[in-house]
Protein backbone atom coordinates (compact mmCIF):
# COMPACT_ATOMS: atom_id res chain seq x y z
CA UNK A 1 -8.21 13.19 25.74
CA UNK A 2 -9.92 13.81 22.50
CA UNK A 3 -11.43 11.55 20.35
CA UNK A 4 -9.82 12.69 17.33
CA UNK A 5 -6.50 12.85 18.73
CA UNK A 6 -6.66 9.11 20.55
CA UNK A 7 -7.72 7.94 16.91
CA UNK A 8 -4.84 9.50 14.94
CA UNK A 9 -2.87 8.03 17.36
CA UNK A 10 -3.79 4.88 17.22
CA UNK A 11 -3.66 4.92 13.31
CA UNK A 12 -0.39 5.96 13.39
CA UNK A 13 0.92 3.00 15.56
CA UNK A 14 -0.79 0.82 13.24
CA UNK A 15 0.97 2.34 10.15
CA UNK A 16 4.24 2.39 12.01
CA UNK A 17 3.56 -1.27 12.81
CA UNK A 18 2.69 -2.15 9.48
CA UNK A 19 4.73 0.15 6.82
CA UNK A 20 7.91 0.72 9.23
CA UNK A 21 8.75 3.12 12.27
CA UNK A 22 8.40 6.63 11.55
CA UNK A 23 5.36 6.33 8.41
CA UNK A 24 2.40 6.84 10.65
CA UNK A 25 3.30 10.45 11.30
CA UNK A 26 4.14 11.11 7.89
CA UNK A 27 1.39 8.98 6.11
CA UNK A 28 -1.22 10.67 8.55
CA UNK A 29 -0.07 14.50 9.76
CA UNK A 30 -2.53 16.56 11.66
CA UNK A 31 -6.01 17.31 10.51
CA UNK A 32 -6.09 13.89 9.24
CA UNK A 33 -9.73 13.16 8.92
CA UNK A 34 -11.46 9.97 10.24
CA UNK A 35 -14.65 7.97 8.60
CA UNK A 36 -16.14 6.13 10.93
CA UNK A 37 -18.16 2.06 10.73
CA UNK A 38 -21.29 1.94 12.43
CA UNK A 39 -19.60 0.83 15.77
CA UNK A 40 -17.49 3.53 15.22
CA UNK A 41 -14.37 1.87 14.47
CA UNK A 42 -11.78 3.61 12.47
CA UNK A 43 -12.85 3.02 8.21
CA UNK A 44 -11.12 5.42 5.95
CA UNK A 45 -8.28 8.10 6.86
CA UNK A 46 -8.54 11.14 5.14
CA UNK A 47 -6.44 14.46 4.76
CA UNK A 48 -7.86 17.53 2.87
CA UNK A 49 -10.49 15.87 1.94
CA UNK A 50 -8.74 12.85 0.15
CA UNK A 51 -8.77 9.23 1.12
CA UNK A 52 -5.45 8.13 2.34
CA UNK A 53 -6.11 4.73 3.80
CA UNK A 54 -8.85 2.68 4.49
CA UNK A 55 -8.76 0.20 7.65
CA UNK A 56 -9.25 -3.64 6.58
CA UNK A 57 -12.76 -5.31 8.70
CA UNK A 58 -10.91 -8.41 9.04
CA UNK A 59 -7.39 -6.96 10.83
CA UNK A 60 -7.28 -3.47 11.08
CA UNK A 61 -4.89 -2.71 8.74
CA UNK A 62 -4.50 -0.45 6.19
CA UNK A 63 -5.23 -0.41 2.25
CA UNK A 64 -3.47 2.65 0.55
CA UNK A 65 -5.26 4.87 -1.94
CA UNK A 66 -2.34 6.36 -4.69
CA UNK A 67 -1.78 9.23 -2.37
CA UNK A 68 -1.20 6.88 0.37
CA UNK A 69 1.08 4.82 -1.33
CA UNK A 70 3.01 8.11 -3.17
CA UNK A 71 3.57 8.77 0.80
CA UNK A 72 5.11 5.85 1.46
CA UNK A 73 7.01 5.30 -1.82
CA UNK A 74 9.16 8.98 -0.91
CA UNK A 75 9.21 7.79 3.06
CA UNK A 76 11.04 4.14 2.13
CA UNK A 77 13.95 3.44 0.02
CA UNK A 78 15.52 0.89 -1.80
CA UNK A 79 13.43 -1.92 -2.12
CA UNK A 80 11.66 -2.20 0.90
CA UNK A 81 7.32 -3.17 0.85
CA UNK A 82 7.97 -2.80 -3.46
CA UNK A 83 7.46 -5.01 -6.32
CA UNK A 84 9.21 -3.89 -9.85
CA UNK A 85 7.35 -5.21 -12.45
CA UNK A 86 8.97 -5.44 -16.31
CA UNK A 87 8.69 -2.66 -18.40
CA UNK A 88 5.75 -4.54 -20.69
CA UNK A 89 3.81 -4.76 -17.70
CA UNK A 90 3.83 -1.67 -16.28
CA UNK A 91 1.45 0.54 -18.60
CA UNK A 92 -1.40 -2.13 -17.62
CA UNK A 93 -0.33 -1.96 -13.86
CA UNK A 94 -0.33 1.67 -13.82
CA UNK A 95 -4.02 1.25 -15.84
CA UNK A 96 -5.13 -0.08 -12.16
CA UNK A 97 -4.75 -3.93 -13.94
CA UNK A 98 -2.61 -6.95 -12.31
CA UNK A 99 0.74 -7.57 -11.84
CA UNK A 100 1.38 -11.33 -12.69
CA UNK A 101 4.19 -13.36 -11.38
CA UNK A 102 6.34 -13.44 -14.99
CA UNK A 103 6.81 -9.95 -15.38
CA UNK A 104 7.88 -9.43 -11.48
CA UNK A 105 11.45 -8.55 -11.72
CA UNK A 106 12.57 -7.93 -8.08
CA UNK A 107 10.50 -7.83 -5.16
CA UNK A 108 11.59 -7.38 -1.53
CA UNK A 109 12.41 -10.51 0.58
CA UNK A 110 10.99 -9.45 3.05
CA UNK A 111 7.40 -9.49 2.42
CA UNK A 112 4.98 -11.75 3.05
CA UNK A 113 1.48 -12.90 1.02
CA UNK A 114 -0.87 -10.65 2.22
CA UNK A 115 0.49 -7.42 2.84
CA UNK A 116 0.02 -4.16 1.11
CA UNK A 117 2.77 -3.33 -1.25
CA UNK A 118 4.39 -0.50 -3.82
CA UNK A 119 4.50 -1.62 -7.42
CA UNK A 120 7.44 0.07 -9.36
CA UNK A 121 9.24 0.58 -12.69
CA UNK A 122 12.74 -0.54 -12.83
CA UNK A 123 13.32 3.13 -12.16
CA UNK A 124 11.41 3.33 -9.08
CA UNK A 125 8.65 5.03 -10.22
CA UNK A 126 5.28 4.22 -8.56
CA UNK A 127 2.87 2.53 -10.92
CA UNK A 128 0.25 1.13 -8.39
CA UNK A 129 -0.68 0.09 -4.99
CA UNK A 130 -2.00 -3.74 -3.76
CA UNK A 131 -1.95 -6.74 -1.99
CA UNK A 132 0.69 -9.18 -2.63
CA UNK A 133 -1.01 -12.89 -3.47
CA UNK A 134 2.32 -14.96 -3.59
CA UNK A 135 5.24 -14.57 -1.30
CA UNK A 136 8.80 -13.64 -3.18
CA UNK A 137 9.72 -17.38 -3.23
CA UNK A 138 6.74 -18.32 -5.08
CA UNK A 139 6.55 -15.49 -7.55
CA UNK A 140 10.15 -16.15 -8.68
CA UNK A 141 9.81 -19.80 -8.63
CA UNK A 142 6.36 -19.50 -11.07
CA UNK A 143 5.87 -18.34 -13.97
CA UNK A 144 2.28 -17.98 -13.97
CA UNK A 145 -0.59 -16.57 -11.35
CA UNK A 146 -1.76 -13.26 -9.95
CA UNK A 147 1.23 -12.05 -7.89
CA UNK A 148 -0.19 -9.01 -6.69
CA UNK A 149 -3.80 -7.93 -6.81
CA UNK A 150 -3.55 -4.06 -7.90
CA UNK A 151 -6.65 -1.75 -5.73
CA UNK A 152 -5.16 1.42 -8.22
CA UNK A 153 -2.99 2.22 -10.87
CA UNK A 154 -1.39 6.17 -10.68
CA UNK A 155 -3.39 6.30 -13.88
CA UNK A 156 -6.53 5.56 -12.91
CA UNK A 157 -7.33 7.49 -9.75
């Protein structure tokens, strides 16, 4: 079997593992790209010559770029991996800067500290892509702290 094709396979079982069933395919179609480590591990995903992912040393899974996220923002609905942030926040978060816990309005359940999430609008619109600091408890129980730490804002790519 091919290199390239064992490889986009394997990236897409991650994403399906890690974004939901069905996103892998989606988030990386064919003549997805592949930048590789030294030891030749999977680094960055690419398609037409844009970064859509890039593969974390310390577990293998993925950080989104904007166009990764955008991806999964039209693939998932409702609330599901997505943080809505207040409407005073979100001109900073879309500038690329952090979402605090006080102007998180909703956030999924579901998710836990660590993982890679959507920040939205209260209209749904994407604003940014990061990790998640604080699980939901915490962020609605505080009113201060980093909730999510934002990797890019839809206005600063």
């Amino acid at each position: 079997m091919n290199c390239n094709v064992e490889r986009l396979s394997r990236v897409r079982m991650i994403a399906d593992y890690q974004f939901g069933k069905g996103t892998g395919k989606e988030l990386f179609p064919e003549g997805s790209t592949f930048q590789l480590s030294r030891t030749k591990r999977v680094r960055q995903v690419l398609h037409s010559g844009k970064r859509i992912a890039t593969a974390r040393a310390k577990d293998g899974f993925f950080t989104l770029s904007i166009e990764g996220a955008s991806v999964i923002h039209k693939l998932l609905s409702g609330k599901k991996l997505r943080v809505v942030v207040s409407d005073d926040a979100a001109p900073f978060v879309e500038a690329g800067k952090t979402a605090f816990a006080k102007h998180v309005i909703d956030i999924d359940p579901e998710l836990r500290a660590g993982e890679e999430v959507l920040i939205t609008d209260k209209n749904d619109r994407l604003l940014a892509t990061g990790q998640l600091l604080l699980s939901p408890a915490e962020i609605r129980d505080l009113d201060s702290g980093t909730a999510v730490d934002v990797r890019a804002g839809i206005a600063s790519k």
